[in-house]
Protein backbone atom coordinates (compact mmCIF):
# COMPACT_ATOMS: atom_id res chain seq x y z
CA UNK A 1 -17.86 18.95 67.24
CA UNK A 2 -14.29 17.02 66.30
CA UNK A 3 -16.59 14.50 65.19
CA UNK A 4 -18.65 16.71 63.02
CA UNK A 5 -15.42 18.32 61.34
CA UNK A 6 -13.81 14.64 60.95
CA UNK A 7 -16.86 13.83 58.91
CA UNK A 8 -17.10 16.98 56.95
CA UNK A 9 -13.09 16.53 56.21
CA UNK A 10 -13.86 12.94 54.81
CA UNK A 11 -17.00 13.76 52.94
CA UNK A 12 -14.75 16.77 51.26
CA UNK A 13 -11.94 14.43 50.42
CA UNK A 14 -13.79 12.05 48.75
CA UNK A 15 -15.84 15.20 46.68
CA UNK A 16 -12.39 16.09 45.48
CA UNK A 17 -11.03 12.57 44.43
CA UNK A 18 -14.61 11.56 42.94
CA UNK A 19 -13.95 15.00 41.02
CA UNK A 20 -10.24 13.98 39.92
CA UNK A 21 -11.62 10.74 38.95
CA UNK A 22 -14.14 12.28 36.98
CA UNK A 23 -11.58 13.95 35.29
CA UNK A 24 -9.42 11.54 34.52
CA UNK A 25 -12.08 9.59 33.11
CA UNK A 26 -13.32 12.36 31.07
CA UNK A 27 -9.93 13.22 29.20
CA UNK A 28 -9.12 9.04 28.69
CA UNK A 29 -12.35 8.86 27.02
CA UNK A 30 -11.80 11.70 25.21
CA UNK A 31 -8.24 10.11 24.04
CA UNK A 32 -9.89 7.32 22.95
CA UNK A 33 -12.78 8.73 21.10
CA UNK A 34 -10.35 10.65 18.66
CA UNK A 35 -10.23 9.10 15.36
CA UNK A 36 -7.11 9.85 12.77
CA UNK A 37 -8.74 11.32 9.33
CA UNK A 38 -6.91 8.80 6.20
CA UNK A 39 -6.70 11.26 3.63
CA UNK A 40 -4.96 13.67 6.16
CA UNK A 41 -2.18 10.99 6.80
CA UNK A 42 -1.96 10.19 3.40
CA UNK A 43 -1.69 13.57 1.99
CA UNK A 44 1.07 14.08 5.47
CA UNK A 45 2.85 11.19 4.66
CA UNK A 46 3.29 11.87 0.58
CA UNK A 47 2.42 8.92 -0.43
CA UNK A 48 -0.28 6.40 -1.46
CA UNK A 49 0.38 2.72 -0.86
CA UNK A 50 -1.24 0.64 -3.21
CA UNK A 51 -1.57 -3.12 -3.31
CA UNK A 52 -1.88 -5.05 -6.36
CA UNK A 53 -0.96 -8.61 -8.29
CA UNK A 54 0.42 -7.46 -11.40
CA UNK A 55 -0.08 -10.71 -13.60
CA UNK A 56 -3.58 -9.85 -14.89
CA UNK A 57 -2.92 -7.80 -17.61
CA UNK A 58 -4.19 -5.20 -19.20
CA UNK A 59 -5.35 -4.55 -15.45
CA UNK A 60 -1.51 -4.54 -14.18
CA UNK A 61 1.36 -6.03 -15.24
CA UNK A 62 5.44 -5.57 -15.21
CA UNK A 63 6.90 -3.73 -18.34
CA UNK A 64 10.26 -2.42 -18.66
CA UNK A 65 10.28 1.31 -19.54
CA UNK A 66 13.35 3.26 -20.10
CA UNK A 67 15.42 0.10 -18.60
CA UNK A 68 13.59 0.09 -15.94
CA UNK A 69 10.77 -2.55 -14.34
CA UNK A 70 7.30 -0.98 -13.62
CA UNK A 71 4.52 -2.09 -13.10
CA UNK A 72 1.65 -0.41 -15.60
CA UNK A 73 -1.88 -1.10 -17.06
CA UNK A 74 -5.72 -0.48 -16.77
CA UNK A 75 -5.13 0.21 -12.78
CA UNK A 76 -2.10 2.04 -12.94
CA UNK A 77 -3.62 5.03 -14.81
CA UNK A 78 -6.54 5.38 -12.45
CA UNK A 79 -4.60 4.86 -9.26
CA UNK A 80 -1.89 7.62 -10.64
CA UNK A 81 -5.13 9.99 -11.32
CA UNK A 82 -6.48 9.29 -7.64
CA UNK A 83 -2.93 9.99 -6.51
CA UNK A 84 -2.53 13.13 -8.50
CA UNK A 85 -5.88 14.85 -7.21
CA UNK A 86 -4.64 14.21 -3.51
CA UNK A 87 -1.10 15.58 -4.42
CA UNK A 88 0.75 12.64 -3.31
CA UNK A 89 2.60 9.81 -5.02
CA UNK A 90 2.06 5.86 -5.92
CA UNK A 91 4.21 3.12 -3.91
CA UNK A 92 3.61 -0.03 -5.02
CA UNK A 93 3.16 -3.60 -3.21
CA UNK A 94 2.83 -6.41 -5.59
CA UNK A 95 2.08 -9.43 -4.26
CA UNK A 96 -0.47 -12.37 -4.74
CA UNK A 97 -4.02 -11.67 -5.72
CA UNK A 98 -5.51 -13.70 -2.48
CA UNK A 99 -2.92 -11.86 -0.29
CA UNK A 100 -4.26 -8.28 -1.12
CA UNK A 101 -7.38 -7.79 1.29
CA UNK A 102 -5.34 -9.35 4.05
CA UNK A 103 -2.05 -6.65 3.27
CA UNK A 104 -4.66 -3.57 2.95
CA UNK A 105 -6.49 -5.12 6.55
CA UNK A 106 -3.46 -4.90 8.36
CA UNK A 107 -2.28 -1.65 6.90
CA UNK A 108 0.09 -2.62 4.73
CA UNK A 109 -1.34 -0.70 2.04
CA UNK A 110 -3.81 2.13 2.15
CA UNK A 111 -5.66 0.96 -1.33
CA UNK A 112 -5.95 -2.05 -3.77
CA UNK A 113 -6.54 -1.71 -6.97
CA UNK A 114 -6.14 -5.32 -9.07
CA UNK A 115 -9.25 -6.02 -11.23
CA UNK A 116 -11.30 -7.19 -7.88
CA UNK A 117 -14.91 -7.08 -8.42
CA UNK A 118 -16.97 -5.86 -5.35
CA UNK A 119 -18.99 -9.25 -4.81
CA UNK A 120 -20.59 -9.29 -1.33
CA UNK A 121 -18.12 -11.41 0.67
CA UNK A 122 -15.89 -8.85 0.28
CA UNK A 123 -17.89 -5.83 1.15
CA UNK A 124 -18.28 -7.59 4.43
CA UNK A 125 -14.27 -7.10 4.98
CA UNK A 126 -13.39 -4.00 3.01
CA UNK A 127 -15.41 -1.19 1.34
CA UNK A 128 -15.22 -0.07 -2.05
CA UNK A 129 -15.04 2.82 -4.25
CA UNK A 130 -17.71 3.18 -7.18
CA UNK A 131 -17.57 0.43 -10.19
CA UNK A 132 -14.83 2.00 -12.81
CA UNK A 133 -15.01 -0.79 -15.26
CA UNK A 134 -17.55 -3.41 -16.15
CA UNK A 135 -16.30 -6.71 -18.20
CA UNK A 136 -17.54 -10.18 -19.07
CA UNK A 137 -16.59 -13.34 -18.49
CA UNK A 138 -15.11 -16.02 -21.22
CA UNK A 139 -13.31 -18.77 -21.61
CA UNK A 140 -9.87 -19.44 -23.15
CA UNK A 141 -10.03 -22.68 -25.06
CA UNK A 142 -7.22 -24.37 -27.35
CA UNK A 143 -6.90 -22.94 -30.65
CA UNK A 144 -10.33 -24.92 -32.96
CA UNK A 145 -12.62 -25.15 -29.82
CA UNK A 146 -14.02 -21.56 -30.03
CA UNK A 147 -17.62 -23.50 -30.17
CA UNK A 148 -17.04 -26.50 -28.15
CA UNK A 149 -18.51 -24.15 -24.96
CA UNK A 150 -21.82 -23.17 -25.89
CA UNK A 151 -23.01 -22.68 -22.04
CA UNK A 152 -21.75 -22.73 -18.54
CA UNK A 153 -23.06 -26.35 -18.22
CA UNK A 154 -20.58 -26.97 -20.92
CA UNK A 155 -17.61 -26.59 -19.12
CA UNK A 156 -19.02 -28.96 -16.31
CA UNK A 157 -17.49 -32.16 -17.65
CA UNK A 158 -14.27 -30.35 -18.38
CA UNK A 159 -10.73 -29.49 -16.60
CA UNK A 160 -11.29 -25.95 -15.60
CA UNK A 161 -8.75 -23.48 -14.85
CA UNK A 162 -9.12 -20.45 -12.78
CA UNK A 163 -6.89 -17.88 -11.24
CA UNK A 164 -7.44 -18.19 -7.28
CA UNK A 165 -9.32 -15.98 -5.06
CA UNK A 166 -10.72 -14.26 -8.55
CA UNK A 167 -14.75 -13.87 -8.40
CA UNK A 168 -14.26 -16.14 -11.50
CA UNK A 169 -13.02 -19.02 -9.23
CA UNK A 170 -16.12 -18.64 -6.80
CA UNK A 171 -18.09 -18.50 -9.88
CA UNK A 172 -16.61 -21.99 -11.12
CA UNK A 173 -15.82 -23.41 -7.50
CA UNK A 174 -18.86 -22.84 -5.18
CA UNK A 175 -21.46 -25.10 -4.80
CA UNK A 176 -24.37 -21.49 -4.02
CA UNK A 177 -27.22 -21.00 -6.32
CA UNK A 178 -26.45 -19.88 -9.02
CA UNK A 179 -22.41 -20.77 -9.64
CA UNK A 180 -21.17 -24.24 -11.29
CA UNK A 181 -19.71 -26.35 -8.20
CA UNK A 182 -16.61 -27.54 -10.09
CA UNK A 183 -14.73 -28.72 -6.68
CA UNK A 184 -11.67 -30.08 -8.87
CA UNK A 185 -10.84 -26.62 -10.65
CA UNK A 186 -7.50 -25.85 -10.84
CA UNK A 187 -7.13 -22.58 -8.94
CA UNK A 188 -3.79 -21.13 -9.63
CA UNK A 189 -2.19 -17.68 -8.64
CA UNK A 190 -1.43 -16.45 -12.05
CA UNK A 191 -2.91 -16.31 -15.15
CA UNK A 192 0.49 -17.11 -16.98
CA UNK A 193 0.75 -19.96 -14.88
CA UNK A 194 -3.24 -21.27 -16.52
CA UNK A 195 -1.93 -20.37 -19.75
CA UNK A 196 1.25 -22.98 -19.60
CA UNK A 197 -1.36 -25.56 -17.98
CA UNK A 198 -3.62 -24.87 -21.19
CA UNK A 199 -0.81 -24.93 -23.43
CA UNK A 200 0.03 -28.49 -22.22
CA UNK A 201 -2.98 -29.91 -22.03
CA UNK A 202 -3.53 -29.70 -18.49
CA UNK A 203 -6.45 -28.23 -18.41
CA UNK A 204 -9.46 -27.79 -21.33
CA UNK A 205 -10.44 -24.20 -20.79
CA UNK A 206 -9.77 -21.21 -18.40
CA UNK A 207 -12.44 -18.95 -17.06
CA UNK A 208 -11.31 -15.26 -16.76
CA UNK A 209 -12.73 -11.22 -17.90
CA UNK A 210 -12.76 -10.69 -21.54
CA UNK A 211 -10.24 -7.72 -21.50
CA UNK A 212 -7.56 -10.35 -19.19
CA UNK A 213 -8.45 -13.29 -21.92
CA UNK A 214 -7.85 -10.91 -25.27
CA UNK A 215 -4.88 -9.69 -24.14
CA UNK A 216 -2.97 -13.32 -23.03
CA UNK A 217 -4.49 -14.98 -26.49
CA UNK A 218 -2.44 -12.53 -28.34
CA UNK A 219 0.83 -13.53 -26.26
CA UNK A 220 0.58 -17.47 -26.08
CA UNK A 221 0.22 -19.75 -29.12
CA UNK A 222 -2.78 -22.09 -30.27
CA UNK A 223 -5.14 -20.37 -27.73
CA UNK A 224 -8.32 -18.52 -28.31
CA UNK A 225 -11.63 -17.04 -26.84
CA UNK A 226 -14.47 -19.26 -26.76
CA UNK A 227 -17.56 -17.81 -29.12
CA UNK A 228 -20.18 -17.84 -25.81
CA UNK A 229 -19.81 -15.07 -22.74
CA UNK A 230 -20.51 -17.13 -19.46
CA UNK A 231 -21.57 -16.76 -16.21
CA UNK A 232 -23.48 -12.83 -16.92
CA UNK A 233 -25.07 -13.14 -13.68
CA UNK A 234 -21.35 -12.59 -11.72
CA UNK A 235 -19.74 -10.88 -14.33
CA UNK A 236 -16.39 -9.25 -14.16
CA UNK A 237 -16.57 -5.46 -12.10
CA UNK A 238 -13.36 -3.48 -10.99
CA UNK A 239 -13.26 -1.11 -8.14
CA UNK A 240 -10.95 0.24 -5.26
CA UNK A 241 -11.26 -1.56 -1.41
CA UNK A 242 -9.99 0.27 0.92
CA UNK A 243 -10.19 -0.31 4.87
CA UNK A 244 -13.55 0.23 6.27
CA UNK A 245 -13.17 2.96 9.43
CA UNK A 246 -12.95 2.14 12.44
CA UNK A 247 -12.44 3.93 16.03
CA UNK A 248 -8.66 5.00 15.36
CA UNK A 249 -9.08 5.86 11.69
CA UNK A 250 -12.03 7.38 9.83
CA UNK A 251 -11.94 6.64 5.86
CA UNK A 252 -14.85 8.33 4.85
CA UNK A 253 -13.16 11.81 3.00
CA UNK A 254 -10.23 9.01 1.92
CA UNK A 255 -13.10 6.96 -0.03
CA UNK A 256 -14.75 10.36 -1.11
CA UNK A 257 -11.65 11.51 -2.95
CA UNK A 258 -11.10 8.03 -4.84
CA UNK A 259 -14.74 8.25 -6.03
CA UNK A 260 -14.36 11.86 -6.93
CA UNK A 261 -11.67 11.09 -9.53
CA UNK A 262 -13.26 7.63 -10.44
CA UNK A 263 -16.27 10.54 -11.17
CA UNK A 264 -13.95 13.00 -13.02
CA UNK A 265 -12.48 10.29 -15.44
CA UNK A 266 -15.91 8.82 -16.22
CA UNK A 267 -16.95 12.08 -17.09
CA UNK A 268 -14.40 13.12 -18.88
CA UNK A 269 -14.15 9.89 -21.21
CA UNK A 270 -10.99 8.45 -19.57
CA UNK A 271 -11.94 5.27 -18.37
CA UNK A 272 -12.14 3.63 -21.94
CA UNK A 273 -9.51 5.74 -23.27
CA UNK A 274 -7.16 4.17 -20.36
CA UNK A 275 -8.79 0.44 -20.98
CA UNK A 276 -7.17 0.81 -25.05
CA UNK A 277 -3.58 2.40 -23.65
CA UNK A 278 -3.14 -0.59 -21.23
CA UNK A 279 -4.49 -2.97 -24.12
CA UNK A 280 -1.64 -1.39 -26.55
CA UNK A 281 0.65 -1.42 -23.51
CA UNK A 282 0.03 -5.50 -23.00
CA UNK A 283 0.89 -6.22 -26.57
């Protein structure tokens, strides 16, 4: 009988602490399992982090308003419209254009928005908000070679210049179907800095988006726009990355509310209209 009730006290203890365990289990998965909703900590925290480069105007670039340094353009009125519909405000992060999927990665900032087409190596890293602004490529050439270019397979035998990390210097760079395998490219950070290298004679022609290329012709001397668009196939595209979610923080009603204003200013004839502000802006 002692025997009996020694058993029947162990095969009740370990009931209960199989039960506890169970338990325990249950609420640690349950912790785990919870994912934080973007949009909710942005709207919390009052702010939207963006990143961006701003040398690539119109996109973005630094102009001093009322004696003080900002950075405007192209990007800067649809980022402060995607701000204003989630009732928060814009804190920029400038910093280099091959810097800015790494900063918004580690949550340094919660969006970018720099001119950055959508190409496919990216979406692997980042997702993106709908295309807000289509633009093709050219070439800046010294002032009296507008029709020395009359193809990509032109600018083979010349010194190309490129701004680095752009989907213009994997156009010009790679050796994949389709793109120009120029190994020796100079890939620079700036556009500025390509301009000064073009200036000198450094290089024979840079490769950039039309609206970038009209707006730096205007602001160096003996530069111009070659006559011939180039590379159609990968031309230039602009939309938002943000993070894609993950098990701590779900992005999907963050991405939602970009594309809904992205929407809203399509709609409503804003996109272009902001294209010619940052284009009078950049002058």
């Amino acid at each position: 009988m002692k025997g009996l009730k020694k058993i029947l006290g162990l095969t009740l203890a370990a009931m209960m602490t199989i039960s506890l365990v169970g338990c325990s289990s249950s609420g640690d998965d349950g912790g785990d399992s919870k994912t934080a909703d973007k949009l909710q900590q942005i709207k919390d925290a009052g702010v939207l982090k963006v990143g961006t480069s701003a040398e690539y105007s119109p996109y973005e670039f630094h102009k001093v308003v009322d004696g003080e340094d900002k950075i405007v353009g192209f990007d800067d009125f649809i980022v402060q419209e995607i701000a204003k519909d989630m009732g928060v405000k814009v804190e920029y992060t400038d910093m280099d254009f091959d810097g800015l999927l790494g900063a918004l990665q580690a949550d340094k900032v919660d969006i970018v928005l720099a001119g950055m087409t959508p190409d496919e190596t990216r979406k692997k890293s980042v997702d993106f908000s709908e295309i807000y602004y289509t633009n093709s490529n050219v070439c800046i050439v010294a002032k009296g070679k507008e029709d020395s270019i009359k193809s990509s397979e032109d600018i083979k035998n010349l010194k190309v210049g490129v701004q680095k990390g752009t989907t213009q210097a994997d156009y010009v760079t790679s050796d994949k179907e389709g793109c120009l395998g120029i190994s020796d490219a100079t890939q620079l950070k700036k556009i500025p800095d390509l301009m000064l290298e073009l200036q000198n004679g450094k290089i024979d022609v840079i490769v950039t988006g039309k609206a970038v290329a009209e707006i730096n012709v205007k602001n160096y001397k003996n530069v111009a726009i070659g006559n011939t668009t180039i590379g159609d196939e990968v031309a230039e595209t602009a939309a938002a990355a943000i993070k894609k979610s993950d098990d701590k923080v779900d992005n999907t009603a963050f991405l939602k509310s970009v594309n809904d204003t992205i929407a809203k200013l399509d709609k409503d004839g804003k996109i272009d209209e902001y294209m010619q502000q940052a284009l009078e802006l950049a002058k």
